[in-house]
Protein backbone atom coordinates (compact mmCIF):
# COMPACT_ATOMS: atom_id res chain seq x y z
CA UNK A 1 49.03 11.04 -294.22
CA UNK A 2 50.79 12.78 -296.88
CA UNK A 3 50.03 13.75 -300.33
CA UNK A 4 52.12 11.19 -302.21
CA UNK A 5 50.68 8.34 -300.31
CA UNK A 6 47.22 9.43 -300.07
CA UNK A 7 46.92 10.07 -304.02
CA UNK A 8 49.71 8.92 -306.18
CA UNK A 9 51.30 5.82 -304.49
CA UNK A 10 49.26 3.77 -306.74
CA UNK A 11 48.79 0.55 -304.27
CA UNK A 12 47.97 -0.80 -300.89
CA UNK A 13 50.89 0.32 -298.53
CA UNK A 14 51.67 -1.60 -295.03
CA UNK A 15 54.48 -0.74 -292.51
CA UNK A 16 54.90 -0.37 -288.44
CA UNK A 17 54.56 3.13 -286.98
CA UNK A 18 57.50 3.11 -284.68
CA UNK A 19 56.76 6.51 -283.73
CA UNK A 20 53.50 6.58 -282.91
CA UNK A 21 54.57 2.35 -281.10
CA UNK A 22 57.15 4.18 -278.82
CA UNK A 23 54.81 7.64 -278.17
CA UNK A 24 51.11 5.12 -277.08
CA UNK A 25 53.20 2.27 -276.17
CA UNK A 26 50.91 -0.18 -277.96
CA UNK A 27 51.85 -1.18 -281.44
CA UNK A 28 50.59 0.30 -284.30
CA UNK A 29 50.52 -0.31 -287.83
CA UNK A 30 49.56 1.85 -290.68
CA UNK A 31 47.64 0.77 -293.77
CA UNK A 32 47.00 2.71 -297.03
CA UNK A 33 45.35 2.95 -299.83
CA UNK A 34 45.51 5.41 -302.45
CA UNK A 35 43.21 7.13 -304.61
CA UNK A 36 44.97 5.88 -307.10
CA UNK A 37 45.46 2.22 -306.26
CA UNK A 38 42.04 0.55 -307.41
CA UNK A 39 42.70 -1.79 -304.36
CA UNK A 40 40.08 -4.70 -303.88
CA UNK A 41 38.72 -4.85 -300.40
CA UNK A 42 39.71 -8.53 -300.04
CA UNK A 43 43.56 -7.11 -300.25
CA UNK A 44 42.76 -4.72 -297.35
CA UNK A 45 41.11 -7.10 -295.15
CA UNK A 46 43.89 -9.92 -295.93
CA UNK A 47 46.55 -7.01 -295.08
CA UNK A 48 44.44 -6.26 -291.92
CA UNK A 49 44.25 -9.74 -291.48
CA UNK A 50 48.08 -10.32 -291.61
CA UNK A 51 48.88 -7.44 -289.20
CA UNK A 52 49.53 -8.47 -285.46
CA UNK A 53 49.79 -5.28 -284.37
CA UNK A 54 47.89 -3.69 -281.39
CA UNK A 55 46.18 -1.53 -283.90
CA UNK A 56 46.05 -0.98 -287.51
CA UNK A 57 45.36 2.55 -288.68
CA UNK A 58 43.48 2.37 -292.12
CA UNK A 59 43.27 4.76 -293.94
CA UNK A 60 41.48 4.55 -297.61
CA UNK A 61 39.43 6.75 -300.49
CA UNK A 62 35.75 7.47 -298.92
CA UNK A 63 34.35 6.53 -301.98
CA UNK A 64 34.24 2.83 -301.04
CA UNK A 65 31.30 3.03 -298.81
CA UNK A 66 30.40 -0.28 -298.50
CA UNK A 67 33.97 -1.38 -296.80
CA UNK A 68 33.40 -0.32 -293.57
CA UNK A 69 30.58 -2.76 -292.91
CA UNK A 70 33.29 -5.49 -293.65
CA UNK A 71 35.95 -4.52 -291.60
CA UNK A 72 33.64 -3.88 -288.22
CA UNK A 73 32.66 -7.65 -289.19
CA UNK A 74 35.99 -9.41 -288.91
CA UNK A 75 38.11 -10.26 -285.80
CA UNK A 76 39.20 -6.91 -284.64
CA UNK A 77 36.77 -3.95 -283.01
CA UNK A 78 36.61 -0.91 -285.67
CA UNK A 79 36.61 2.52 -284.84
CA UNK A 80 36.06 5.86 -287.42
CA UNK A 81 38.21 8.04 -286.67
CA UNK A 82 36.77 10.61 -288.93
CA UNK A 83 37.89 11.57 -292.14
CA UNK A 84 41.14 13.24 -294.19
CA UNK A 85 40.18 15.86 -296.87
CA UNK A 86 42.87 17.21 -299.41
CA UNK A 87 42.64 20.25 -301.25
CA UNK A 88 44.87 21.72 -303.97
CA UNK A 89 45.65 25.16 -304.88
CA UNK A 90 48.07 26.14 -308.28
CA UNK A 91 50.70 28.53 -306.88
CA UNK A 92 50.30 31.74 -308.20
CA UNK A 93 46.95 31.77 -308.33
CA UNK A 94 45.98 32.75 -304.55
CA UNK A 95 43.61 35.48 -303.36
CA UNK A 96 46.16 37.31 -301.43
CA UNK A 97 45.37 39.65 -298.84
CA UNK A 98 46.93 43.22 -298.63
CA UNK A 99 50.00 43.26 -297.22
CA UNK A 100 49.96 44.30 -293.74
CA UNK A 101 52.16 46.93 -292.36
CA UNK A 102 55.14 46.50 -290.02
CA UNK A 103 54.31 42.68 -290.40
CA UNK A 104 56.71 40.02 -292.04
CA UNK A 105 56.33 36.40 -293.20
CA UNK A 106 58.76 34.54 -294.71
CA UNK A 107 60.49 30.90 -294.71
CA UNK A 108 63.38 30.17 -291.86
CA UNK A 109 65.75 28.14 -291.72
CA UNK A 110 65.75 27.32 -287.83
CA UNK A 111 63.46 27.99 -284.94
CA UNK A 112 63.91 27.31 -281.17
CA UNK A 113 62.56 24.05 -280.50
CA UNK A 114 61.30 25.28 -277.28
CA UNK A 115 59.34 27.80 -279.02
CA UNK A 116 58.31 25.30 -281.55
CA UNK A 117 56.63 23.15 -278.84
CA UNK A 118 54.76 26.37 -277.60
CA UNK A 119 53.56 27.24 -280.60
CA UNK A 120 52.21 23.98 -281.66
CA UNK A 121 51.09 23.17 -278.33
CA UNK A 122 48.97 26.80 -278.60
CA UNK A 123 47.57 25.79 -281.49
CA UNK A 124 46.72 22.46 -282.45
CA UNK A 125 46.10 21.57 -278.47
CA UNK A 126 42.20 21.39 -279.06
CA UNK A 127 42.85 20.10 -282.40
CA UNK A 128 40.09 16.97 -282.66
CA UNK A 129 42.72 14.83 -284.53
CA UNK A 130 41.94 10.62 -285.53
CA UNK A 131 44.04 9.82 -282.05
CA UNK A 132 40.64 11.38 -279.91
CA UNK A 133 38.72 8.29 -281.44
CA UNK A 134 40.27 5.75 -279.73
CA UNK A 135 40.89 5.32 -275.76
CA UNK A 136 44.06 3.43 -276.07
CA UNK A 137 45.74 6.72 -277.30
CA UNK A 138 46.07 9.46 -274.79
CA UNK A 139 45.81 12.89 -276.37
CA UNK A 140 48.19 14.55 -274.17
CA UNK A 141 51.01 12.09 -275.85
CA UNK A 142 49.26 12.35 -279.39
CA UNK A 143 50.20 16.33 -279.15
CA UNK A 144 53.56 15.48 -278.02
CA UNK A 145 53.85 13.88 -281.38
CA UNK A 146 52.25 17.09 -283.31
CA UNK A 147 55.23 18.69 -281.64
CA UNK A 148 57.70 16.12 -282.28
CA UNK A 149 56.74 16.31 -285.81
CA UNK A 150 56.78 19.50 -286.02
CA UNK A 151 60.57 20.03 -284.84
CA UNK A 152 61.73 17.28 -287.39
CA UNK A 153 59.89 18.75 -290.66
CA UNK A 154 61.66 22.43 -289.60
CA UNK A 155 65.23 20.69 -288.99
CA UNK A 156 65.07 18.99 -292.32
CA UNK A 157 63.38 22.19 -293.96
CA UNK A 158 62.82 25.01 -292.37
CA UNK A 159 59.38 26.81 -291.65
CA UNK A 160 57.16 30.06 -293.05
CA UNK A 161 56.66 32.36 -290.15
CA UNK A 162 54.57 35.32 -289.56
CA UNK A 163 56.00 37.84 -287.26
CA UNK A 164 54.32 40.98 -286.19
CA UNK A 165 55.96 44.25 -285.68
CA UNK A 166 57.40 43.10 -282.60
CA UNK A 167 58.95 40.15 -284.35
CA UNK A 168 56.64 37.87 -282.25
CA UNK A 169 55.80 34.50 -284.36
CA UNK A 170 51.76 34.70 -285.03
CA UNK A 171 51.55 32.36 -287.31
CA UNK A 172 53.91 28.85 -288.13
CA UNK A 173 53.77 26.61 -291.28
CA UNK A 174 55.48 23.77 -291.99
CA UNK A 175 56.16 22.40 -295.20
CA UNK A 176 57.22 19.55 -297.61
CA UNK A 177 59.08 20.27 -300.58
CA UNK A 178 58.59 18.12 -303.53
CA UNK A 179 59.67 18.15 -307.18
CA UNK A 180 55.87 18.29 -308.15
CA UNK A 181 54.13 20.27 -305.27
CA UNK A 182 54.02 22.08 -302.02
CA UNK A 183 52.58 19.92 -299.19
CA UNK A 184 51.27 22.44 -296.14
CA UNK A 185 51.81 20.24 -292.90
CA UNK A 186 51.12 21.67 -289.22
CA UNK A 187 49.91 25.46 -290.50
CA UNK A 188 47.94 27.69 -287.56
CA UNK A 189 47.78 30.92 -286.44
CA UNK A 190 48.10 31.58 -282.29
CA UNK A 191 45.28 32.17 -280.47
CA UNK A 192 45.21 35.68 -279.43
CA UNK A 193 45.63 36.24 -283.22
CA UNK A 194 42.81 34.01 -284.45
CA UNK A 195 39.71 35.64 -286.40
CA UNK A 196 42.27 38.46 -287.56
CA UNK A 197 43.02 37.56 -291.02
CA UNK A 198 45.86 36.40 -290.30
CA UNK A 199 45.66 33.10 -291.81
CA UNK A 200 45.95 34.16 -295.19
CA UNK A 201 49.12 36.18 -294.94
CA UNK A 202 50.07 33.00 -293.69
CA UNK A 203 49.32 30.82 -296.87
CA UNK A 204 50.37 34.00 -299.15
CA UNK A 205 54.09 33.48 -297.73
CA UNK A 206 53.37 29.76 -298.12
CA UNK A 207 52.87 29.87 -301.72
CA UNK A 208 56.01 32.75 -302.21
CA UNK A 209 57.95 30.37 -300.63
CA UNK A 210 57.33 26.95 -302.65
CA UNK A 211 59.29 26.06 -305.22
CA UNK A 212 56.46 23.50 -307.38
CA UNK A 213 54.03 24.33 -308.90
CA UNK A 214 51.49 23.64 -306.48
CA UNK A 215 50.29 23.56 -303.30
CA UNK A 216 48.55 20.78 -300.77
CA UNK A 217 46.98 20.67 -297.56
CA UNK A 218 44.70 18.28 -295.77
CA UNK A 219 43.12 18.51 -292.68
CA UNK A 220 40.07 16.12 -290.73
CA UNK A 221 36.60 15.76 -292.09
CA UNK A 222 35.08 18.19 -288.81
CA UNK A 223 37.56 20.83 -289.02
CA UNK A 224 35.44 23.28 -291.70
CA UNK A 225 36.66 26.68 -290.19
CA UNK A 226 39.90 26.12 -291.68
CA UNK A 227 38.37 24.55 -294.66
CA UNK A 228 36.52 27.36 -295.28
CA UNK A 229 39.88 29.88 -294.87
CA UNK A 230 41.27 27.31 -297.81
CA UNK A 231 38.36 27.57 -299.74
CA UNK A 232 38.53 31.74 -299.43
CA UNK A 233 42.20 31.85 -300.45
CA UNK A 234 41.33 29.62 -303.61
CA UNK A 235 41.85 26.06 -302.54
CA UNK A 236 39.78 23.56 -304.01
CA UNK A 237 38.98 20.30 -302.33
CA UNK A 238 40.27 17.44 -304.55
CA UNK A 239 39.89 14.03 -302.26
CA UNK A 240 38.65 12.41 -299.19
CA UNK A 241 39.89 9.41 -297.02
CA UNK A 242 38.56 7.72 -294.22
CA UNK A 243 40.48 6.45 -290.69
CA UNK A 244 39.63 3.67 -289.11
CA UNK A 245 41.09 2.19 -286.21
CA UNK A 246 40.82 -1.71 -286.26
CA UNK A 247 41.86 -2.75 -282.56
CA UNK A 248 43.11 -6.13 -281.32
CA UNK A 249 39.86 -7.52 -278.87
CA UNK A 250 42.64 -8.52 -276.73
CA UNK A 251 43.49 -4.95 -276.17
CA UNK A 252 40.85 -3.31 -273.30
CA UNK A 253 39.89 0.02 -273.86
């Protein structure tokens, strides 16, 4: 869930996934609800309500504790499917690494789709995304999405790349330029360079290549290695949202 609609969309937003419809093969809606909304919890539930959809992905602010109780009590079976966190950095002000030699990072305008599903595939395969809550989505076909994804965000804008002296990729970012920020999407480094500080030359070619004035990245609730790396650079954690899955009882898991 991006940036806009997790923070500034100011209401309670409801729409079909056709993606993620065609990818499980079950329908799928997707409801929202911004930090920013003030949304009652009788407007969720009537939304949920309305929805005939095989499941409804909710998604809204973890500061409303007390909804989850309500929505495991109505007519559909509700699953957490842990939590989003967003953090926020100002660009410019990022504790940059020294540069490393022989080594260059930098955004492109194009890369291989083939080598864009390896890459991904590499990286985010163990990745314990909101799809590993719920049986009805295999995780094999939720990856194919991460890829999918992936391919379209670099089409429509190109990704920041980290080669190494061999002009091997290490490290891939996607991105989403807005007027007002930076939003980091799918950003990883390969394997065989993991626990190499790579990372952060990573997110230092991020930031040189944004053009707002800041930049955004969220990840799930478990996922505190990476969280950490964010929090080293100079990344400071601004909001939290919980996923629930609220599944039709007709549907058998």
């Amino acid at each position: 869930m991006g940036w806009y609609d997790a923070l500034e969309a100011g209401e309670l937003t409801s729409s079909p996934s056709e993606y993620e419809t065609k990818r499980f093969g079950v329908s799928v809606d997707r409801v929202s609800v911004s930090a920013s909304a003030g949304t009652p919890l009788e407007e969720v539930l009537a939304a949920v309500d309305k929805s005939t959809a095989d499941v409804v992905v909710l998604r809204y602010p973890a500061r409303e504790i007390s909804w989850f109780a309500a929505l495991a009590a109505g007519r559909r079976t509700a699953i957490l499917a842990d939590s989003l966190v967003y953090w926020s950095l100002p660009v410019g002000k990022g504790r940059r690494p020294a540069p490393l030699a022989g080594f260059n990072a930098g955004l492109e305008s194009s890369i291989d789709d083939d080598l864009v599903d390896d890459l991904v595939g590499d990286i985010f395969g163990d990745y314990g995304n909101h799809y590993c809550a719920n049986p009805l989505f295999d995780r094999a076909l939720a990856l194919a999405g991460y890829q999918e994804w992936a391919r379209r965000s670099i089409a429509a804008e190109g990704a920041v790349v980290l080669r190494g002296p061999d002009r091997r990729v290490l490290a891939l970012a996607t991105v989403d330029q807005q007027e007002s920020w930076t939003e980091i999407e799918l950003a990883g480094v390969v394997p065989a360079e993991q626990g190499r500080g790579r990372y952060a030359h990573l997110l230092a070619a991020v930031e040189d290549a944004s053009t707002a004035r800041r930049l955004v990245i969220s990840t799930q609730g478990h996922n505190t290695g990476v969280q950490r790396a964010w929090a080293r650079y100079g990344f400071e954690p601004v909001h939290t949202l919980l996923t629930v899955h609220l599944v039709n009882n007709t549907e058998s898991f």
